[in-house]
C-alpha atoms as a PDB file:
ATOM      1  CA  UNK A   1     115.675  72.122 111.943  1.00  0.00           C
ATOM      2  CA  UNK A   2     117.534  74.154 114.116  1.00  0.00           C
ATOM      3  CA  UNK A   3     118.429  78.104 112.815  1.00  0.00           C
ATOM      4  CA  UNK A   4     122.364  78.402 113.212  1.00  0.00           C
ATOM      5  CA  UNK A   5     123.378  81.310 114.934  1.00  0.00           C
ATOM      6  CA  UNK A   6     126.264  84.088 114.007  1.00  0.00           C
ATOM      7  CA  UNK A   7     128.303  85.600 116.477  1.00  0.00           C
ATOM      8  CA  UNK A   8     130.553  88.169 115.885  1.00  0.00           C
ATOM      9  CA  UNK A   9     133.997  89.009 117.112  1.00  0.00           C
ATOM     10  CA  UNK A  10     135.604  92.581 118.445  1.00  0.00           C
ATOM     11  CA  UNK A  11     136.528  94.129 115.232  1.00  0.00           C
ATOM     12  CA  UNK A  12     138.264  97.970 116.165  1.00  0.00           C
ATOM     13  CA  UNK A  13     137.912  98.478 112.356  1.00  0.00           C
ATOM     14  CA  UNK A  14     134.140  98.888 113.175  1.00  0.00           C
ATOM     15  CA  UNK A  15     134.077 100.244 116.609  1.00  0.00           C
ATOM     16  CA  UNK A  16     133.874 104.071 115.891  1.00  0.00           C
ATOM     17  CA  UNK A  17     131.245 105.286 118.418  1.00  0.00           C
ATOM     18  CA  UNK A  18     130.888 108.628 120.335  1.00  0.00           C
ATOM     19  CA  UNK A  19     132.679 107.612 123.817  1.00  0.00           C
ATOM     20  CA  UNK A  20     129.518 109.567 125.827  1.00  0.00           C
ATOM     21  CA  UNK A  21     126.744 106.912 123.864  1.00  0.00           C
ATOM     22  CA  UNK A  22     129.259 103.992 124.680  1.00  0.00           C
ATOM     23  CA  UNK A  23     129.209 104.375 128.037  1.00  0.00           C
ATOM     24  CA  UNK A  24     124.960 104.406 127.644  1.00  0.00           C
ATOM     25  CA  UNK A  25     124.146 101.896 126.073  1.00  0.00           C
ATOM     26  CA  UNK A  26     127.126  99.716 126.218  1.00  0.00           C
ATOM     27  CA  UNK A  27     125.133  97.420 128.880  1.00  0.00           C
ATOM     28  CA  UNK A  28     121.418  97.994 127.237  1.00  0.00           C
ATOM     29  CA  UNK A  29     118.761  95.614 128.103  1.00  0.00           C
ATOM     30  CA  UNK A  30     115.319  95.551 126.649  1.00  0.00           C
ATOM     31  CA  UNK A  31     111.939  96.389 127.629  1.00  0.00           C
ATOM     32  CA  UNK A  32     111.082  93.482 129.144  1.00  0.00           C
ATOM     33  CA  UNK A  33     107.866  94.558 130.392  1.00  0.00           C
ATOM     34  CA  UNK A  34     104.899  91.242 130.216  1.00  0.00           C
ATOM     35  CA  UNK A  35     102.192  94.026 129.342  1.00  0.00           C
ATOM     36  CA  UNK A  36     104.249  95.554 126.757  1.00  0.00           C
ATOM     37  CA  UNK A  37     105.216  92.395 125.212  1.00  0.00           C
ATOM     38  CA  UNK A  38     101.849  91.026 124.730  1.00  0.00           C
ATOM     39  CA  UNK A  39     100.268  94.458 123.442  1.00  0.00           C
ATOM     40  CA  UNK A  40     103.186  94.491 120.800  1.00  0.00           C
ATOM     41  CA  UNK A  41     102.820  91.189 119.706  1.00  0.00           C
ATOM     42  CA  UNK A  42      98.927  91.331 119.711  1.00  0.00           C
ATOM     43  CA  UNK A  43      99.443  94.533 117.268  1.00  0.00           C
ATOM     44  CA  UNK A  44     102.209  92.669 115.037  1.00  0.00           C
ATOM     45  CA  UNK A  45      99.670  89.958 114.163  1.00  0.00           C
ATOM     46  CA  UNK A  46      96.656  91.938 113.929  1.00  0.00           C
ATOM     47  CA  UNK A  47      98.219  95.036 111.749  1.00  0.00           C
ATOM     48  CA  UNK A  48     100.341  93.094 109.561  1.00  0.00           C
ATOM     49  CA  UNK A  49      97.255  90.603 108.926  1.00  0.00           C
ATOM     50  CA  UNK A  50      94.767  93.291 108.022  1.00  0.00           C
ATOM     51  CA  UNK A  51      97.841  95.328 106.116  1.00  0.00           C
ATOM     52  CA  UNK A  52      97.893  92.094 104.031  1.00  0.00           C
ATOM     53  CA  UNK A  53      94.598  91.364 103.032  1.00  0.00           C
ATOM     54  CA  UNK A  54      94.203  95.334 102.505  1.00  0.00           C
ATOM     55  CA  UNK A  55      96.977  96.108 100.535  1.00  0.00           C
ATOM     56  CA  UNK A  56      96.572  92.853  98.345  1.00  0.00           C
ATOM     57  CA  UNK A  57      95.463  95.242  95.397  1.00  0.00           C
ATOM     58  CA  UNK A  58      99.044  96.788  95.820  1.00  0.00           C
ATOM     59  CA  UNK A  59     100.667  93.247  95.779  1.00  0.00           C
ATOM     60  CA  UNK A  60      98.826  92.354  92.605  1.00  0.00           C
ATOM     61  CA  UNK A  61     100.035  95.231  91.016  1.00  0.00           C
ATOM     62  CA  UNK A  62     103.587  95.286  92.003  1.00  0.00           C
ATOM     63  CA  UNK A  63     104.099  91.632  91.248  1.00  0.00           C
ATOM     64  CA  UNK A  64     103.130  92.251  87.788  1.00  0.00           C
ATOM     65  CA  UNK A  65     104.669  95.412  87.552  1.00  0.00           C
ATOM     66  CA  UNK A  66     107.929  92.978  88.112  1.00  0.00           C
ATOM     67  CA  UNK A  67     107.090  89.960  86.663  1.00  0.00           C
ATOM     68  CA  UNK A  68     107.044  91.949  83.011  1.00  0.00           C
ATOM     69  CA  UNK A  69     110.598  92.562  83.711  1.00  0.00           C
ATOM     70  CA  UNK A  70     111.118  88.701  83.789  1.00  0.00           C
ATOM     71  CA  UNK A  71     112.273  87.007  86.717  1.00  0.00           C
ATOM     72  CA  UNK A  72     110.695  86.019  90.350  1.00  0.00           C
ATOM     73  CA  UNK A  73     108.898  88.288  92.188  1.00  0.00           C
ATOM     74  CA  UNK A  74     109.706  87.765  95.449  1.00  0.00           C
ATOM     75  CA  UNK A  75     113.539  87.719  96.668  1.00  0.00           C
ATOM     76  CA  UNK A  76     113.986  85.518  99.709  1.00  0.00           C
ATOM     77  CA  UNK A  77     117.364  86.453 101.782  1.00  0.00           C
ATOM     78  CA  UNK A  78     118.648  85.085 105.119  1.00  0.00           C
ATOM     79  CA  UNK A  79     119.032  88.099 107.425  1.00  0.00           C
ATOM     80  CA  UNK A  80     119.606  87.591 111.616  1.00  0.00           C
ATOM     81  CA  UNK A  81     117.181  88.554 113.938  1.00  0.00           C
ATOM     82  CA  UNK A  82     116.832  88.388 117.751  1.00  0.00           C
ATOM     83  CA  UNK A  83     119.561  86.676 119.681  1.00  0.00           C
ATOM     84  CA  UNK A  84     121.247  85.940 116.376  1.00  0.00           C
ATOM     85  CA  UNK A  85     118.695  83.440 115.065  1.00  0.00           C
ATOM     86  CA  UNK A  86     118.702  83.341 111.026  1.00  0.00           C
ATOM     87  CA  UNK A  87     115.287  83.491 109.350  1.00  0.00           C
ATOM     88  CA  UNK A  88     114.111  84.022 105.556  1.00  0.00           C
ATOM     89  CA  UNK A  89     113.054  87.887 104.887  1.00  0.00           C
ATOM     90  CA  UNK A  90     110.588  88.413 102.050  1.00  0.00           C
ATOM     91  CA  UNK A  91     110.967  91.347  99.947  1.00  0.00           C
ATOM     92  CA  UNK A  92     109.514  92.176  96.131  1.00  0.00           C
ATOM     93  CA  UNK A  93     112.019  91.487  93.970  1.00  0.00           C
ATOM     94  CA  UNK A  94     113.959  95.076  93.022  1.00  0.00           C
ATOM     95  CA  UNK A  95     117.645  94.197  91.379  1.00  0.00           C
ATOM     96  CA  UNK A  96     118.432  91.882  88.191  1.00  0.00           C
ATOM     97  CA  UNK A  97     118.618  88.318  89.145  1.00  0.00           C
ATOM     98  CA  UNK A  98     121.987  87.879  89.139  1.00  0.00           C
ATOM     99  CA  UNK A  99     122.457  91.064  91.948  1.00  0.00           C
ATOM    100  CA  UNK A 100     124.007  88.966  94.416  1.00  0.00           C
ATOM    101  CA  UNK A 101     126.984  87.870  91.493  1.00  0.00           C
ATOM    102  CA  UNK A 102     127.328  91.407  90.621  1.00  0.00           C
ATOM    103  CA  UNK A 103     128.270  92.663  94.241  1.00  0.00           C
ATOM    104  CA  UNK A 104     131.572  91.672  94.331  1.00  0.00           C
ATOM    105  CA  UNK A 105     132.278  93.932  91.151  1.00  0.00           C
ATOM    106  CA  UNK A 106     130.551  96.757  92.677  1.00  0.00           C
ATOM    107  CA  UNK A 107     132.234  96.247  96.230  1.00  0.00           C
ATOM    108  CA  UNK A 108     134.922  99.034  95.642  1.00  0.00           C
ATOM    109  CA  UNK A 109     131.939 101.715  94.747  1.00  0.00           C
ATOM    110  CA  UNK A 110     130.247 101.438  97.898  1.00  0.00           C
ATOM    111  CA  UNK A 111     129.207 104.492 100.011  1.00  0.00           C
ATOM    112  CA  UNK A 112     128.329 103.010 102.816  1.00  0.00           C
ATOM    113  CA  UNK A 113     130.603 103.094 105.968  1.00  0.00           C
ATOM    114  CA  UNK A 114     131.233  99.882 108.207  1.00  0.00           C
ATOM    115  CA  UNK A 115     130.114  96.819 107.218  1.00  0.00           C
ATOM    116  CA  UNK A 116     127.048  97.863 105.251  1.00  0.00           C
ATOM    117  CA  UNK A 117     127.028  97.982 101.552  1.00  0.00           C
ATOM    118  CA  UNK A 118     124.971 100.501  99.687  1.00  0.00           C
ATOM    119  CA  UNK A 119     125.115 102.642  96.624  1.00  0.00           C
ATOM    120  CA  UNK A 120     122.798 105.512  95.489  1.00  0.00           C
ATOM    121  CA  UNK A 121     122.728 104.656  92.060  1.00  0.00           C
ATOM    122  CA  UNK A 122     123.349 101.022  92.064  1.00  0.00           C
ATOM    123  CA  UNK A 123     123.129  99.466  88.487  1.00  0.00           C
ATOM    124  CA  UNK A 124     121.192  96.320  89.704  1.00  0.00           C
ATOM    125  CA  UNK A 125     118.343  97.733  90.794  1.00  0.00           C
ATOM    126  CA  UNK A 126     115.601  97.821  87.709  1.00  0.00           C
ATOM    127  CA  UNK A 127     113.254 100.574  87.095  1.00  0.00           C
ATOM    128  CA  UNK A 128     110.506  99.363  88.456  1.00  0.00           C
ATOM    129  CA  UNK A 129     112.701  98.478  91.757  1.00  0.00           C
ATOM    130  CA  UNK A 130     114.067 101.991  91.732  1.00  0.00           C
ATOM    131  CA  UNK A 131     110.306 103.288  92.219  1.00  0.00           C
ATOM    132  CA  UNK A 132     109.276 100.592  94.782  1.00  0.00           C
ATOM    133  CA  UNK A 133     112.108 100.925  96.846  1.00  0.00           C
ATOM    134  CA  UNK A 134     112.176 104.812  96.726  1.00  0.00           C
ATOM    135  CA  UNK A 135     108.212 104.169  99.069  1.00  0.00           C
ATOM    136  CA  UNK A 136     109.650 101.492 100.675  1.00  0.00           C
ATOM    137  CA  UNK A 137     107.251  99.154  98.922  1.00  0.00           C
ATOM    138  CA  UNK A 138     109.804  96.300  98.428  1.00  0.00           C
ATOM    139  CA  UNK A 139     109.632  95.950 102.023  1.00  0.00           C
ATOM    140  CA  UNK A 140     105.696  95.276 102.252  1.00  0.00           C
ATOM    141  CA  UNK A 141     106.189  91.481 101.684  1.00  0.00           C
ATOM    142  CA  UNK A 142     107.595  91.441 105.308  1.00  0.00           C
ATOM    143  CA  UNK A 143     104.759  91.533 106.682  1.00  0.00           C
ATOM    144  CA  UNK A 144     104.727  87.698 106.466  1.00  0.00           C
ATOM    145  CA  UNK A 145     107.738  87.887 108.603  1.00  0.00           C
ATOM    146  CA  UNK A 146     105.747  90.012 111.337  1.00  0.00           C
ATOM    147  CA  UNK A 147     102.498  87.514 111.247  1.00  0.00           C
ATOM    148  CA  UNK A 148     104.537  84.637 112.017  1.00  0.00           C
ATOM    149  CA  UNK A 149     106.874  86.158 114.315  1.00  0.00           C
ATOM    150  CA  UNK A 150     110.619  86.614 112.868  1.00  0.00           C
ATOM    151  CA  UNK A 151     110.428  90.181 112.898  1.00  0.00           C
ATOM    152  CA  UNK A 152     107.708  93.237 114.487  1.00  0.00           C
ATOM    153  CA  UNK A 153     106.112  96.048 112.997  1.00  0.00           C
ATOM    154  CA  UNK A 154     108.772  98.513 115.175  1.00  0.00           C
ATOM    155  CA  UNK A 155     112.516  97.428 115.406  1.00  0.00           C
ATOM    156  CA  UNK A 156     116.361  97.773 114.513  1.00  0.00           C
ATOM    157  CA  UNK A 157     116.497  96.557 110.384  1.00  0.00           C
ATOM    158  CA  UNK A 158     117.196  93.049 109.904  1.00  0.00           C
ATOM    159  CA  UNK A 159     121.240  92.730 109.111  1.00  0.00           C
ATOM    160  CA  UNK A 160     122.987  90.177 106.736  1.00  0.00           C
ATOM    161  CA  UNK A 161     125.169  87.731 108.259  1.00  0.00           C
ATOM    162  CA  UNK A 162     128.096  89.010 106.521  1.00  0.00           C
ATOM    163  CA  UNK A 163     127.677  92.689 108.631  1.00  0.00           C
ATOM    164  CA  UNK A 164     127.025  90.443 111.604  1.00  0.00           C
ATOM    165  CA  UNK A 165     130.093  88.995 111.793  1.00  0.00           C
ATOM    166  CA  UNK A 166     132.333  92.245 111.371  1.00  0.00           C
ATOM    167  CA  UNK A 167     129.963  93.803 114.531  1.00  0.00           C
ATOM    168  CA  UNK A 168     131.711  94.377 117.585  1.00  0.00           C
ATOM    169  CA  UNK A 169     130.415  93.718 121.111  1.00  0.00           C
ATOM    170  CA  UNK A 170     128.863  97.404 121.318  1.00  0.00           C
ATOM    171  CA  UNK A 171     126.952  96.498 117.563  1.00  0.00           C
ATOM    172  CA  UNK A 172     126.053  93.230 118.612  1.00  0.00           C
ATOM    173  CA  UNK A 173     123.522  94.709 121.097  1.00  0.00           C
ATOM    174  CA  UNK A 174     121.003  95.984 117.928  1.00  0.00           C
ATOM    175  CA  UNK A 175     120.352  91.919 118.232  1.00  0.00           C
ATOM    176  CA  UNK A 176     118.667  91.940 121.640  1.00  0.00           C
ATOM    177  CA  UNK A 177     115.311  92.529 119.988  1.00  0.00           C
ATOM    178  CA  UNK A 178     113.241  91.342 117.511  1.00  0.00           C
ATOM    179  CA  UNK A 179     113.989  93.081 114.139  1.00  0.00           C
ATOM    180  CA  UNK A 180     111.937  95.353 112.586  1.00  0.00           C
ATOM    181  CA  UNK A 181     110.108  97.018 109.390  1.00  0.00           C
ATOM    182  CA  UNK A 182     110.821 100.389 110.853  1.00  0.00           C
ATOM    183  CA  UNK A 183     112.391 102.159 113.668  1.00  0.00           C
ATOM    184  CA  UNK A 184     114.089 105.642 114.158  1.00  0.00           C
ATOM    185  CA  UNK A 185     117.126 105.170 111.605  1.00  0.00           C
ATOM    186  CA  UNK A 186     113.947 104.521 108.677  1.00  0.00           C
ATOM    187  CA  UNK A 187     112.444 107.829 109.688  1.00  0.00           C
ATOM    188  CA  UNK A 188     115.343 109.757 110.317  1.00  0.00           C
ATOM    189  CA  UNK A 189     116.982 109.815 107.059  1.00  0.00           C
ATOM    190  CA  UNK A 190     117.677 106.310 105.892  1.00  0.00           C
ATOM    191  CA  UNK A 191     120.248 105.708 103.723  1.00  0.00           C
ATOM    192  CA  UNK A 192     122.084 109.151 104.039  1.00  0.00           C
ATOM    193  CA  UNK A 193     122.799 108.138 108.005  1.00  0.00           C
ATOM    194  CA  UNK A 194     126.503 106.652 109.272  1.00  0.00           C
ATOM    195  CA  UNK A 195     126.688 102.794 109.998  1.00  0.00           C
ATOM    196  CA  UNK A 196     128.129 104.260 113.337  1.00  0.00           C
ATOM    197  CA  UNK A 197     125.006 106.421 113.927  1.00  0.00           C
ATOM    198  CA  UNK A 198     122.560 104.151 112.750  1.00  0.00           C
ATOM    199  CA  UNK A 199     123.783 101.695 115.766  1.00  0.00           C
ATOM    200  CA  UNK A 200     123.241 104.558 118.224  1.00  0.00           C
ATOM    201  CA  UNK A 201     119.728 105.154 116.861  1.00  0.00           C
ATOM    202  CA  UNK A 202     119.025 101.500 117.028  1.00  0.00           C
ATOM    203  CA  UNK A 203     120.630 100.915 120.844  1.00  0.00           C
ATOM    204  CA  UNK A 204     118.562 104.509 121.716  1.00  0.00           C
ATOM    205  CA  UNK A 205     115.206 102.797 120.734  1.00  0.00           C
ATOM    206  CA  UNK A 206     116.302  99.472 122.381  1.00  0.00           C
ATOM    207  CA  UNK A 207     116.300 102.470 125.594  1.00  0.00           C
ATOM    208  CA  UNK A 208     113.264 104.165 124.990  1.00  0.00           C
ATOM    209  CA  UNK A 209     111.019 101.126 124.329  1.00  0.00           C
ATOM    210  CA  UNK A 210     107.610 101.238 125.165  1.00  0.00           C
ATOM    211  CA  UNK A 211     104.069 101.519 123.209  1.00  0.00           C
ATOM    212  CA  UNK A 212     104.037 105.347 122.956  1.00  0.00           C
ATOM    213  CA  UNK A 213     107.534 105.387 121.524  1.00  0.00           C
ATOM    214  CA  UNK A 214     106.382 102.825 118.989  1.00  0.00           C
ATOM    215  CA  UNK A 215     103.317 104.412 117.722  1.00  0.00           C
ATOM    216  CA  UNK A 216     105.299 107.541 117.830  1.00  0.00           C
ATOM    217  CA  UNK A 217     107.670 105.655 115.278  1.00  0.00           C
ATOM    218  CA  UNK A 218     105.101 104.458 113.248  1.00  0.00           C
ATOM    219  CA  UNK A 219     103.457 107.722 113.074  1.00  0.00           C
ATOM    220  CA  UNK A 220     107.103 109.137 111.745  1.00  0.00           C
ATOM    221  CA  UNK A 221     107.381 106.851 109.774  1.00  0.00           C
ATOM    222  CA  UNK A 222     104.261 107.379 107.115  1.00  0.00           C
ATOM    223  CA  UNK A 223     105.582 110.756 105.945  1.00  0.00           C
ATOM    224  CA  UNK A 224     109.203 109.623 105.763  1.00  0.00           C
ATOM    225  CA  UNK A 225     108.191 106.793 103.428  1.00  0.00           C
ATOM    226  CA  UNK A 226     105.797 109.065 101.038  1.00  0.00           C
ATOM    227  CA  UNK A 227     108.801 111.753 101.395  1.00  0.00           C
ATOM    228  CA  UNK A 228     111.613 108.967  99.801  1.00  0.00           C
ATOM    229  CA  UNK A 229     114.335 110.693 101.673  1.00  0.00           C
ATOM    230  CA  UNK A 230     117.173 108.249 102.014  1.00  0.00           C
ATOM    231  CA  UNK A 231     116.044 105.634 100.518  1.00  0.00           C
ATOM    232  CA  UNK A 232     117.808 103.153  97.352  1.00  0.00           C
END
């Protein structure tokens, strides 16, 4: 079956971007570099396979940890990915079931700016969801994603469809590469970053890509996620 693909339209409402990183990145193209491309690929499959068999104790625990709350433990979303092609992301299960009727009430409350939605202390997520997603260990479960190729160990987070369509042409560009478990914006504060400098951060490592800047990332990355800064 064929994935549909979102496109979005020039919304002004979203546009707000320093005029000096506009005139950057407005035109990015990736790394499009054969070597590169193999030797990240070839690391996506082999970390994320060993990551899974390794961390399996973790898994077990978690998914009872959240099973005991009732309810399934995985939560299967459609986010967008390269080029605008929609795929299933895996995470473990952190809200009450019924999270995605409860957003509309909690719409008005959010912090977020642009077309993101998040709140600090959002009522949906459970206690044991408010510990795993403080460590970033909701997110583990996309590792599936990397083994089979819808997303890669280092890249711009994986956005709904419904911020997709509000992005303008300058936002759009985040979607040029294969989305990612982490990249700058997850180890440079998270959460507690604007929707308008998040973009920049993503379009800046679309710029800088390479396999030192990656394993640089990755390297950031391990404190920031023991740390918790940013993140719920």
């Amino acid at each position: 079956m064929a994935r549909k693909i979102y496109r979005g339209e020039y919304n002004p409402a979203h546009n707000i971007v320093k005029k000096e990183h506009y005139e950057i990145f407005k035109n990015i193209q990736p790394n499009k570099n054969l070597w590169y491309l193999f030797v990240k690929r070839a690391a996506d499959i082999i970390c994320s396979l060993l990551a899974l068999i390794f961390l399996s104790p973790l898994f077990l625990a978690v998914s009872i940890a959240i099973k005991k709350d009732g309810g399934p433990v995985f939560f299967m979303q459609q986010r967008i990915g390269k080029d605008g092609k929609a795929f299933r992301m895996y995470k473990f299960r952190s809200m009450v079931v019924n999270a995605e009727e409860m957003l509309k009430e909690l719409q008005s409350k959010n912090e977020a700016s642009g077309p993101v939605f998040k709140i600090e202390n959002d009522p949906r997520v459970t206690k044991v969801g408010r510990f795993i997603r403080k460590y970033s260990i909701d997110e583990l479960p996309q590792l599936i994603n990397i083994l089979i190729g819808d997303m890669s160990i280092v890249g711009p987070r994986p956005p709904l469809p419904s911020e997709v369509v509000m992005y303008s042409e300058y936002d759009m560009q985040r979607l040029k590469v294969r989305p990612g478990l982490t990249c700058y914006w997850q180890c440079g504060g998270r959460s507690k970053i604007s929707f308008e400098k998040w973009i920049d951060m993503d379009l800046e490592y679309i710029n800088d890509q390479g396999i030192w800047c990656d394993l640089k990332i990755i390297l950031k990355t391990i404190p920031a996620v023991f740390n918790g800064d940013g993140a719920y």
